[in-house]
PDB file of N, CA and C in Angstrom:
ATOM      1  N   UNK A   1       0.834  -1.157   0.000  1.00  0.00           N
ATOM      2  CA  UNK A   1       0.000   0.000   0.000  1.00  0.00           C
ATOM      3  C   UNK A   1       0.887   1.230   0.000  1.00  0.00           C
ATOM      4  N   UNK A   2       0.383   1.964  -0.701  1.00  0.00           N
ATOM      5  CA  UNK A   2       1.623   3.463  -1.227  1.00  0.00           C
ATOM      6  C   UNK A   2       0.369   4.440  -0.513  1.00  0.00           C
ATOM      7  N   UNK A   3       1.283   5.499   0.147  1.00  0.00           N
ATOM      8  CA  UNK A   3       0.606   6.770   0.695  1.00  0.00           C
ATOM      9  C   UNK A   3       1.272   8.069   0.160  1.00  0.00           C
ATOM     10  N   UNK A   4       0.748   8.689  -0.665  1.00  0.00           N
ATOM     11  CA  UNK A   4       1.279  10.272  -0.865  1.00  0.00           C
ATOM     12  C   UNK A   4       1.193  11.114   0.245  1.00  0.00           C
ATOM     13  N   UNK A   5       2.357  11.786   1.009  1.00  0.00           N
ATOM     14  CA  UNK A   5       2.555  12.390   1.914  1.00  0.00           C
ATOM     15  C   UNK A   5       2.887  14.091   1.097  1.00  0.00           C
ATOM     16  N   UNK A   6       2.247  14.791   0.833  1.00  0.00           N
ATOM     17  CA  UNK A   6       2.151  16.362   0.541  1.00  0.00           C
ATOM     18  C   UNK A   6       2.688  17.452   1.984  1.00  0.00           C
ATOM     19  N   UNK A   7       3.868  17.838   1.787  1.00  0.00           N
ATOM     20  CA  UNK A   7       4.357  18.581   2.616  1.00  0.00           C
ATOM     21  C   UNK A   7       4.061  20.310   1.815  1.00  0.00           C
ATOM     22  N   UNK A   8       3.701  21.235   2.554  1.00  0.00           N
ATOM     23  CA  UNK A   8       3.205  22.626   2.173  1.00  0.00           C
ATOM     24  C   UNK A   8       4.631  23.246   1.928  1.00  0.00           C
ATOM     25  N   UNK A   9       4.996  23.530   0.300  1.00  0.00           N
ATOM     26  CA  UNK A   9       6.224  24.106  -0.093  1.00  0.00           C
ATOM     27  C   UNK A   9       7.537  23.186  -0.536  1.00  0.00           C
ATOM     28  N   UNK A  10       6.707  22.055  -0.551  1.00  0.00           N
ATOM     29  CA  UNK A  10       7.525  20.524  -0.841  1.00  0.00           C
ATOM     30  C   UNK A  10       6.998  19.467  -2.403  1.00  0.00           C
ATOM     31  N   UNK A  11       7.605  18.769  -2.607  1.00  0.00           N
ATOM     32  CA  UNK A  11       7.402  18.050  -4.091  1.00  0.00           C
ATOM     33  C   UNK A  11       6.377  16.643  -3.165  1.00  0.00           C
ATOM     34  N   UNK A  12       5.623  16.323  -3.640  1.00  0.00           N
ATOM     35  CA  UNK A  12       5.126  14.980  -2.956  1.00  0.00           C
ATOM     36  C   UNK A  12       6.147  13.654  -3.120  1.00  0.00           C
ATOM     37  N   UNK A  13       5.989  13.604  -1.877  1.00  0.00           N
ATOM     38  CA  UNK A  13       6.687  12.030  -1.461  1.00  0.00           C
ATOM     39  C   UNK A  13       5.952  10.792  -1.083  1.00  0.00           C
ATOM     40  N   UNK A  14       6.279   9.577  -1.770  1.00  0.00           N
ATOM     41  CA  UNK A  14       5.675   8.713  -1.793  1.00  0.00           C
ATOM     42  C   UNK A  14       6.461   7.765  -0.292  1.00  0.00           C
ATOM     43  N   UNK A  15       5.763   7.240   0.610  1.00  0.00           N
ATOM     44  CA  UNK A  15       5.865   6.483   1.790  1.00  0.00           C
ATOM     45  C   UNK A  15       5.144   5.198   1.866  1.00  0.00           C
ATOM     46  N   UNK A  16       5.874   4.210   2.031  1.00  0.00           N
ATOM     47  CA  UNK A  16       5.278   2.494   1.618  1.00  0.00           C
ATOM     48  C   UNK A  16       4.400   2.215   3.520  1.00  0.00           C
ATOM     49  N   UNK A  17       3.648   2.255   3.586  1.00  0.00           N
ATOM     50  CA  UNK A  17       2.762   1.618   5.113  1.00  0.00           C
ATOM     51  C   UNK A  17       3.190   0.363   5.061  1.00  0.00           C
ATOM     52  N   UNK A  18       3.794   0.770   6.878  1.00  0.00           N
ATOM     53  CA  UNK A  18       4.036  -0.574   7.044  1.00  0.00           C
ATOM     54  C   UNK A  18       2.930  -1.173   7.627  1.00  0.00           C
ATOM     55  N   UNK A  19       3.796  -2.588   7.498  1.00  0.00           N
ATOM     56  CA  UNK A  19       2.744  -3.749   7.420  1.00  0.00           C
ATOM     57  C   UNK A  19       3.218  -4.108   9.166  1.00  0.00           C
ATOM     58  N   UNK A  20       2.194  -4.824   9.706  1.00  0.00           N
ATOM     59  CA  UNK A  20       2.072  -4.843  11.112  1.00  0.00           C
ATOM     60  C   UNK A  20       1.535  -6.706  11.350  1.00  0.00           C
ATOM     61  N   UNK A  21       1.952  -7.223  12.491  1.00  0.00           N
ATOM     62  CA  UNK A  21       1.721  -8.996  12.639  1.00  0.00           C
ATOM     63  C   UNK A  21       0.761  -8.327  13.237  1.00  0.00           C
ATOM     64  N   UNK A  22       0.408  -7.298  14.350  1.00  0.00           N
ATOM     65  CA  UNK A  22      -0.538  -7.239  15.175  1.00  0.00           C
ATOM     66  C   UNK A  22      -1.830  -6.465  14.779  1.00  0.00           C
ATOM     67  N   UNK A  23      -3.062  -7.394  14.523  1.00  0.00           N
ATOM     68  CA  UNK A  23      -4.076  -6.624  13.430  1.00  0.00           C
ATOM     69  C   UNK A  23      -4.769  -6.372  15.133  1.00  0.00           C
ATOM     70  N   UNK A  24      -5.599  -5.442  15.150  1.00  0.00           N
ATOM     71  CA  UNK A  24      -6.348  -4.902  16.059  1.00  0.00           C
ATOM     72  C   UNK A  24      -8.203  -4.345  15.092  1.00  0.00           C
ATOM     73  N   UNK A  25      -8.277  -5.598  14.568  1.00  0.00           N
ATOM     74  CA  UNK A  25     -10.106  -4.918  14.334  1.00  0.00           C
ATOM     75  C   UNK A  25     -10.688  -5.719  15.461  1.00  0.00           C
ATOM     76  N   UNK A  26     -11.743  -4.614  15.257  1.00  0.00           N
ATOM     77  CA  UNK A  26     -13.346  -4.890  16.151  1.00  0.00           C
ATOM     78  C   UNK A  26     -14.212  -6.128  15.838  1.00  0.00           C
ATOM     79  N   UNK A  27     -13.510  -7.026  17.008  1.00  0.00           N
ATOM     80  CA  UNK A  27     -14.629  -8.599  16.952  1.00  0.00           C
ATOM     81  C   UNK A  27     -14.695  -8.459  17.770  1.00  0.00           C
ATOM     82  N   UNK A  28     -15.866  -9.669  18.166  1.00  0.00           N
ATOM     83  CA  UNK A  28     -16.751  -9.616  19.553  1.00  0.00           C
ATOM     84  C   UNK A  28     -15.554 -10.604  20.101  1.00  0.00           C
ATOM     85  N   UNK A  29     -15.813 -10.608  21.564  1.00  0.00           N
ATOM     86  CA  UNK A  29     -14.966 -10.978  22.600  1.00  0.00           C
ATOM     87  C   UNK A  29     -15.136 -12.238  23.216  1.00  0.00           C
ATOM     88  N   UNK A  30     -16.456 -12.710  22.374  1.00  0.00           N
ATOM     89  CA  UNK A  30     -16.676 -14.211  22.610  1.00  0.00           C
ATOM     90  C   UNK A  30     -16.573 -15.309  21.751  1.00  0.00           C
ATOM     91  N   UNK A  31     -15.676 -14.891  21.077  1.00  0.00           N
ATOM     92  CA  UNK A  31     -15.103 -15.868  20.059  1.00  0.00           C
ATOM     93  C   UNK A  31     -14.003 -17.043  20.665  1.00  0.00           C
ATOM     94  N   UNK A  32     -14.292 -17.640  20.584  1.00  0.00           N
ATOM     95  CA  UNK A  32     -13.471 -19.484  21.311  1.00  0.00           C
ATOM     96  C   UNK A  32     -12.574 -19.676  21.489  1.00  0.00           C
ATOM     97  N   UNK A  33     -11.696 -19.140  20.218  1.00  0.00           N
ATOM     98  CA  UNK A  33      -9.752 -19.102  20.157  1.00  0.00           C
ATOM     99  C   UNK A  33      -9.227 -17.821  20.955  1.00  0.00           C
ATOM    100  N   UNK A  34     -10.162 -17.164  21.200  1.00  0.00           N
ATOM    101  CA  UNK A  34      -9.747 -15.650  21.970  1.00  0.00           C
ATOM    102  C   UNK A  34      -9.570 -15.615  23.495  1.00  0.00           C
ATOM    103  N   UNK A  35      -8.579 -15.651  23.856  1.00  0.00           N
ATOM    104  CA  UNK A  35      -8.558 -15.996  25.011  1.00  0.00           C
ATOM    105  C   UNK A  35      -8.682 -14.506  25.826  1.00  0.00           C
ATOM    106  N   UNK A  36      -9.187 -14.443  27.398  1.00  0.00           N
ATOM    107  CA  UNK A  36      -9.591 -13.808  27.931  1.00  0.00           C
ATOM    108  C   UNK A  36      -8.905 -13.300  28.652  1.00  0.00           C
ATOM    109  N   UNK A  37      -8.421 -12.092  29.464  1.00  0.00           N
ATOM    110  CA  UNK A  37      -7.033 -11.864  30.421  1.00  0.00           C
ATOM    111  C   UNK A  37      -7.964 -11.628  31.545  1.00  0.00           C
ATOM    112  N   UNK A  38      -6.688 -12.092  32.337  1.00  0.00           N
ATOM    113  CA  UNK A  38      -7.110 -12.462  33.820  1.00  0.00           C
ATOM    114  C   UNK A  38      -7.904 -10.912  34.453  1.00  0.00           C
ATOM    115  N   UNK A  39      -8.976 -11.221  35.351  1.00  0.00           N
ATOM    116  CA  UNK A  39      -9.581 -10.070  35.808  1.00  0.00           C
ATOM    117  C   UNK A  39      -8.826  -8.850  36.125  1.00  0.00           C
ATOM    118  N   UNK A  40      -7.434  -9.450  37.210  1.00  0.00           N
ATOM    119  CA  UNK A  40      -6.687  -8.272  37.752  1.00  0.00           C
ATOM    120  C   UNK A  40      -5.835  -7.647  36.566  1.00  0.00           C
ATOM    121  N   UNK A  41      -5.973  -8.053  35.449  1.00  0.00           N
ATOM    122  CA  UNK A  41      -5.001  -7.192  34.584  1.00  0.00           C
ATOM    123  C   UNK A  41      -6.119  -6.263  33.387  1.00  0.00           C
ATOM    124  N   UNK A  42      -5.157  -5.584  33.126  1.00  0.00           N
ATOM    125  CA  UNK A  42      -6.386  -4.469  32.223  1.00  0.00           C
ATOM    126  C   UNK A  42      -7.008  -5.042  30.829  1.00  0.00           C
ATOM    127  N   UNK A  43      -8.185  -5.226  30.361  1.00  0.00           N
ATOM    128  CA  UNK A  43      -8.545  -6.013  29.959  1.00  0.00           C
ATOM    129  C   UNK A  43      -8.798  -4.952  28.064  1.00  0.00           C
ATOM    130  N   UNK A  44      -8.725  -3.435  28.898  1.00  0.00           N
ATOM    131  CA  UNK A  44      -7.859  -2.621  27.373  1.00  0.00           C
ATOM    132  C   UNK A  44      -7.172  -2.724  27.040  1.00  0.00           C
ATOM    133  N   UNK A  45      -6.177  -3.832  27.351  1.00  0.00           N
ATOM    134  CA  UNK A  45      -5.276  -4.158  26.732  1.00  0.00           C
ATOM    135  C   UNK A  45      -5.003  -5.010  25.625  1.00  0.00           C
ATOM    136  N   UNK A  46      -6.562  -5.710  25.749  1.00  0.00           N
ATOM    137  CA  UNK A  46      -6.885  -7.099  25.066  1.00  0.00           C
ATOM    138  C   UNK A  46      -5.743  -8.240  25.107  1.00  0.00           C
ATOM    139  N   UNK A  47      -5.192  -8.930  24.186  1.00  0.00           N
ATOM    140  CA  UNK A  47      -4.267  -9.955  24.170  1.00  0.00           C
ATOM    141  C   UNK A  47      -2.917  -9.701  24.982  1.00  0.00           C
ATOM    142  N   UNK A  48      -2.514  -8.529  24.693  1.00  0.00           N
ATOM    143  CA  UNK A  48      -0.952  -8.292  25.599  1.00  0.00           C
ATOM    144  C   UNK A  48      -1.307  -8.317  27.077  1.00  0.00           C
ATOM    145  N   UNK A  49      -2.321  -8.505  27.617  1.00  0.00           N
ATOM    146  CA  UNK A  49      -2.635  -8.139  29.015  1.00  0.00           C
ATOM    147  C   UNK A  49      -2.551  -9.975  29.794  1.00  0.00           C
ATOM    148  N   UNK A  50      -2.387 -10.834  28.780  1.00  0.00           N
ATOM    149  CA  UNK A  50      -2.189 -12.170  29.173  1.00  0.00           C
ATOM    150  C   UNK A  50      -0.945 -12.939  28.132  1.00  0.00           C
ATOM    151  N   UNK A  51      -0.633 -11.681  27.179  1.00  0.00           N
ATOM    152  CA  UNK A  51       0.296 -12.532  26.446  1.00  0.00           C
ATOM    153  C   UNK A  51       2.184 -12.548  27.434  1.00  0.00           C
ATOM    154  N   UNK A  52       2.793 -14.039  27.251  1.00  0.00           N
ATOM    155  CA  UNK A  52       4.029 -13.726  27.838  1.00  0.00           C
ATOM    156  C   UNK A  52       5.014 -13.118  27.149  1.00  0.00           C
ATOM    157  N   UNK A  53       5.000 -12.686  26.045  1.00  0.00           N
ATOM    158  CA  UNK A  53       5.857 -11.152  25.131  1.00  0.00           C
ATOM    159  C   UNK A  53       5.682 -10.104  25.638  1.00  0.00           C
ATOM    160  N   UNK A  54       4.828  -9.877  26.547  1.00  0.00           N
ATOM    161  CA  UNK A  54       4.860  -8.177  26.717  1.00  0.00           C
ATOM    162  C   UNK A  54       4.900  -7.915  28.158  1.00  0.00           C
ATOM    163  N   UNK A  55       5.501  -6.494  28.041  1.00  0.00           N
ATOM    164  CA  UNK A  55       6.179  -6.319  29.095  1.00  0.00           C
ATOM    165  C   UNK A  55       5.369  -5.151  29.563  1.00  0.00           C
ATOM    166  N   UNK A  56       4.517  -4.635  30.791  1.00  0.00           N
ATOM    167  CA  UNK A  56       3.769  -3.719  31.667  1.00  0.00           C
ATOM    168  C   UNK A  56       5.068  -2.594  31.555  1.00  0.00           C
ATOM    169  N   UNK A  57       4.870  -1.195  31.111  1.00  0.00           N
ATOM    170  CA  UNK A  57       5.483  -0.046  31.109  1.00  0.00           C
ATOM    171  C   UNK A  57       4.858   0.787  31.903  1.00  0.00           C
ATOM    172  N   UNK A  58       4.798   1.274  33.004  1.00  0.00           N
ATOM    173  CA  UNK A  58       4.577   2.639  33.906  1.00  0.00           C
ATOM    174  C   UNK A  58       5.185   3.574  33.592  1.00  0.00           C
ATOM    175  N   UNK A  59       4.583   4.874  32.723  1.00  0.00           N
ATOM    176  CA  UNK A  59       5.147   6.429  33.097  1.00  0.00           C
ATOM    177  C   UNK A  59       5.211   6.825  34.396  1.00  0.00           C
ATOM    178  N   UNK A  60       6.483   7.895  34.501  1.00  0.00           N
ATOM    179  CA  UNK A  60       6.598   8.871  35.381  1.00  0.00           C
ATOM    180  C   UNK A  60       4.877   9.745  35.954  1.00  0.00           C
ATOM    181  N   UNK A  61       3.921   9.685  34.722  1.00  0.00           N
ATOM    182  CA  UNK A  61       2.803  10.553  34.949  1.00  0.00           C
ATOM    183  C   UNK A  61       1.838   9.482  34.953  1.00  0.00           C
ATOM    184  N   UNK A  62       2.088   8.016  35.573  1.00  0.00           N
ATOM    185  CA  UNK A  62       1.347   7.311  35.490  1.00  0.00           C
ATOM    186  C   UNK A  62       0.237   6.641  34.546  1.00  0.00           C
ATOM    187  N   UNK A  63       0.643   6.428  33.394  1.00  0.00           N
ATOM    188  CA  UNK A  63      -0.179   6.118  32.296  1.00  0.00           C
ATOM    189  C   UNK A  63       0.752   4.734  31.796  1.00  0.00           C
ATOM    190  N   UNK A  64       0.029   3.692  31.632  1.00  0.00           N
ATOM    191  CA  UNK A  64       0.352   2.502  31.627  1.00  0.00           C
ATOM    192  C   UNK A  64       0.452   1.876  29.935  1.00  0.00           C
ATOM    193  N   UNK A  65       1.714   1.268  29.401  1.00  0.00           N
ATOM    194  CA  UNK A  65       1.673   0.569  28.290  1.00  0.00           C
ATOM    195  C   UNK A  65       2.041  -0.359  27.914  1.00  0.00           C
ATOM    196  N   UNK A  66       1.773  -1.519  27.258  1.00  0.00           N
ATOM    197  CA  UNK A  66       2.441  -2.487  26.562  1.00  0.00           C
ATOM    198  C   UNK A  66       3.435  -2.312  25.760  1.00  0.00           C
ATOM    199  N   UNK A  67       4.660  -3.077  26.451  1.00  0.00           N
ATOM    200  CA  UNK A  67       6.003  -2.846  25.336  1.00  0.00           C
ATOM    201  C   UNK A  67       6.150  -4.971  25.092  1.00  0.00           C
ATOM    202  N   UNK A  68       5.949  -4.891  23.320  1.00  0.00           N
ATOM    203  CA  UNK A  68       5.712  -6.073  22.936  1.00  0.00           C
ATOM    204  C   UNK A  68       7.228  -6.618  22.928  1.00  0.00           C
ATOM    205  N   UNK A  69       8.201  -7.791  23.679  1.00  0.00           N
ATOM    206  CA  UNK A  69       9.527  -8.094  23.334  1.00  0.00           C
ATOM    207  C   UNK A  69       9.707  -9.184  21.928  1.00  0.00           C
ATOM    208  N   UNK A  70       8.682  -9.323  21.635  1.00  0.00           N
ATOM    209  CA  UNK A  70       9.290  -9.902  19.912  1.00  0.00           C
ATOM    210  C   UNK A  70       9.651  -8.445  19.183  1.00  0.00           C
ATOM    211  N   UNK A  71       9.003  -7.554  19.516  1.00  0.00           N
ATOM    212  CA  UNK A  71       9.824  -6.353  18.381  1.00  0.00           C
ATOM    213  C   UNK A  71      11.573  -6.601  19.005  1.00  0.00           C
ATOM    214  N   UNK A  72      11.838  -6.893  19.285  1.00  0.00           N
ATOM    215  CA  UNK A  72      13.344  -7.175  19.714  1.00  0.00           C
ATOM    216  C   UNK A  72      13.911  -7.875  18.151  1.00  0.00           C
ATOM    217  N   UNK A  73      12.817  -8.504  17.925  1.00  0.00           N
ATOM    218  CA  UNK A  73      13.886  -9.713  17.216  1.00  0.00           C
ATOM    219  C   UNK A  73      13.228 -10.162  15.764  1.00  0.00           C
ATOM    220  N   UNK A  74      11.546  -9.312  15.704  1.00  0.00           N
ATOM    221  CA  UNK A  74      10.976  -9.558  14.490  1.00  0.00           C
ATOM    222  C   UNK A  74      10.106  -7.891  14.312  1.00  0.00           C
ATOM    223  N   UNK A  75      10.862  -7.200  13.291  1.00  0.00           N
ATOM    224  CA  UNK A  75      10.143  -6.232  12.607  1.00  0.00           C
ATOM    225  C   UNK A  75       8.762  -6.052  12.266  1.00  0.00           C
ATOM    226  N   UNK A  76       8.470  -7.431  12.219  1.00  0.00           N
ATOM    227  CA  UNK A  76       6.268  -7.641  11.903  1.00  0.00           C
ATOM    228  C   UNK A  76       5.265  -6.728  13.454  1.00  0.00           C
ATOM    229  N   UNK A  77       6.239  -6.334  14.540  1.00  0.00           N
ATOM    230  CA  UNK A  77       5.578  -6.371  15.861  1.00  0.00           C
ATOM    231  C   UNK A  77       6.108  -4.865  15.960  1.00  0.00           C
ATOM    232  N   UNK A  78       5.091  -4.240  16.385  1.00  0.00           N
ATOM    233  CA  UNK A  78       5.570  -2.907  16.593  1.00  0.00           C
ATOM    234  C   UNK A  78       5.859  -2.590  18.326  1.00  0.00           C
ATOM    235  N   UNK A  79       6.971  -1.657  18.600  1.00  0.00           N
ATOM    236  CA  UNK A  79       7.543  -1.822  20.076  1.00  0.00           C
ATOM    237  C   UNK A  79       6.145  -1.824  21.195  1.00  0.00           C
ATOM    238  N   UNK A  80       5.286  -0.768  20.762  1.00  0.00           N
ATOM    239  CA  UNK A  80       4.384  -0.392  21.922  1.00  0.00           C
ATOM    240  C   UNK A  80       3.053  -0.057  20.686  1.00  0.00           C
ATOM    241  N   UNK A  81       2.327  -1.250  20.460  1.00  0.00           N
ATOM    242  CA  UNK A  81       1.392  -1.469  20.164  1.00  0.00           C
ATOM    243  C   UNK A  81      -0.115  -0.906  20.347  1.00  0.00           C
ATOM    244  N   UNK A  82      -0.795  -0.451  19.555  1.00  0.00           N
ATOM    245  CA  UNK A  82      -2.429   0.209  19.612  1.00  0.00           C
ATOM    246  C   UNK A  82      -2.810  -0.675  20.060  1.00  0.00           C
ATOM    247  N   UNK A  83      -3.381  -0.050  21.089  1.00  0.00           N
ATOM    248  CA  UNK A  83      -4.372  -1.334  22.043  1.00  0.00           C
ATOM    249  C   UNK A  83      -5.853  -0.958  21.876  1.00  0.00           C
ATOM    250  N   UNK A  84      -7.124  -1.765  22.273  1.00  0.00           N
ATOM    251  CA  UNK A  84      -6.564  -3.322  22.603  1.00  0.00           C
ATOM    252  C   UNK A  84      -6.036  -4.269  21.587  1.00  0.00           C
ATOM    253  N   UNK A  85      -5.155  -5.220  21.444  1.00  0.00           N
ATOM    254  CA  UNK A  85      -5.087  -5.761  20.453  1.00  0.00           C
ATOM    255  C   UNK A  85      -5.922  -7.033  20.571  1.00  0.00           C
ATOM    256  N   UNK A  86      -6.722  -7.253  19.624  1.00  0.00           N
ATOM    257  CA  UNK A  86      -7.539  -8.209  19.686  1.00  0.00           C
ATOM    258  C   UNK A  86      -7.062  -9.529  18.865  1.00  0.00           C
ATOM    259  N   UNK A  87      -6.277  -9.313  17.777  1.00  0.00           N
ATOM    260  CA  UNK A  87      -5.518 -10.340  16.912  1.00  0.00           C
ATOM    261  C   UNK A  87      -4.090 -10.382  16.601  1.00  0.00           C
ATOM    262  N   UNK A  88      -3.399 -11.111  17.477  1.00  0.00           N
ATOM    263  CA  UNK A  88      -2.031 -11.053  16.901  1.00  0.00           C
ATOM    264  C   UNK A  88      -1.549 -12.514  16.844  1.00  0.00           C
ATOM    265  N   UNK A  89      -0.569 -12.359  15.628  1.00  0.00           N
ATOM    266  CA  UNK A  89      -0.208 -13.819  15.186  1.00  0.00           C
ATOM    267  C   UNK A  89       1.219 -14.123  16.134  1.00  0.00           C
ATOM    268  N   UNK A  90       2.043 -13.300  16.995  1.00  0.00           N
ATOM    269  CA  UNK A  90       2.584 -13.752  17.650  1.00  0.00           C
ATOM    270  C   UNK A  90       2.369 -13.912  19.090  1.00  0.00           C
ATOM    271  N   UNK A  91       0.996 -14.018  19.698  1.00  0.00           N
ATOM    272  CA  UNK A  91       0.561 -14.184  20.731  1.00  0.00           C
ATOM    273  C   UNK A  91       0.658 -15.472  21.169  1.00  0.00           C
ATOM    274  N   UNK A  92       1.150 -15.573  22.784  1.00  0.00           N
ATOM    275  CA  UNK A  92       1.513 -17.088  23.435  1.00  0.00           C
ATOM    276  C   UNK A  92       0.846 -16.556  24.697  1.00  0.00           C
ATOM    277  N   UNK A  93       0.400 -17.418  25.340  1.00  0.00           N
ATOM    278  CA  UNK A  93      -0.422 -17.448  26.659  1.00  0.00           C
ATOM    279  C   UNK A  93       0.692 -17.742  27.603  1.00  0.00           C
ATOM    280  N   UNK A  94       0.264 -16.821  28.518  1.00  0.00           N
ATOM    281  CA  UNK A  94       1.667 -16.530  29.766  1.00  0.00           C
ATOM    282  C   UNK A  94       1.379 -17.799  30.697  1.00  0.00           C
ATOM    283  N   UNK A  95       2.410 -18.096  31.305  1.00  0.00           N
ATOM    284  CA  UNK A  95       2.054 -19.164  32.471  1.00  0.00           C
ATOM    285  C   UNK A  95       1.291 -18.697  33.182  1.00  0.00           C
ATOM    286  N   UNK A  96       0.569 -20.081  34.029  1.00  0.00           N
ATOM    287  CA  UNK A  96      -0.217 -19.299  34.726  1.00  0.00           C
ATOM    288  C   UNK A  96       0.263 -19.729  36.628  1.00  0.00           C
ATOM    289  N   UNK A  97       1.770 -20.303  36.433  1.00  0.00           N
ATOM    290  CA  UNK A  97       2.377 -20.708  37.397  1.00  0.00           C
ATOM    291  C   UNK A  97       3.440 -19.624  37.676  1.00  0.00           C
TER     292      UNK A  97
END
C-alpha cells in the first residue's frame, strides 16, 4: 500500500505503510480461540494483558503501556502497540504458574 505524503512548499513524497503482525479490528470478545485476560489485569489491553511477550510499562505521569519483546527480534511487531489488540499472530499465553 503506497501513501502520498504532501508537505506545504515541498514536491510529494511517496511512503510504503508498514505492514504490522498485530491486526487490532473490532470482533466480539466471545469468540473461542480468543482468550480472555485475567480479571486483575487491564482487559484494554486485550491480548498483551495475558500474552508472555509483553512487558507492563509505567510512566513517570502514570499512564500505563504495553512494550511487545518480539519487536526485539521480528520487525512484523511494533515496540508499543495500539491497544486493545484483539488479533495477533505472535501471541503465546503466559504461564499461569
Amino acid at each position: 500500500m503506497l501513501l502520498q505524503i504532501v508537505h506545504p512548499n515541498d514536491r510529494p513524497r511517496i511512503a510504503r505503510a508498514r505492514q504490522c503482525a498485530c491486526l487490532t479490528p473490532r470482533v466480539a470478545r466471545d469468540q473461542p480461540d480468543m482468550p480472555t485476560p485475567n480479571q486483575s489485569e487491564s482487559p484494554r489491553a486485550g491480548l498483551c494483558a495475558a500474552c508472555r511477550h509483553a512487558d507492563v510499562v509505567t510512566s513517570s505521569r502514570g499512564a500505563t503501556f504495553y512494550r511487545c519483546r518480539r519487536s526485539e527480534t521480528d520487525p512484523r511487531f511494533p515496540k508499543y502497540p495500539a491497544l486493545p489488540v484483539l488479533v495477533c499472530v505472535g501471541y503465546e499465553a503466559r504461564d499461569s504458574a
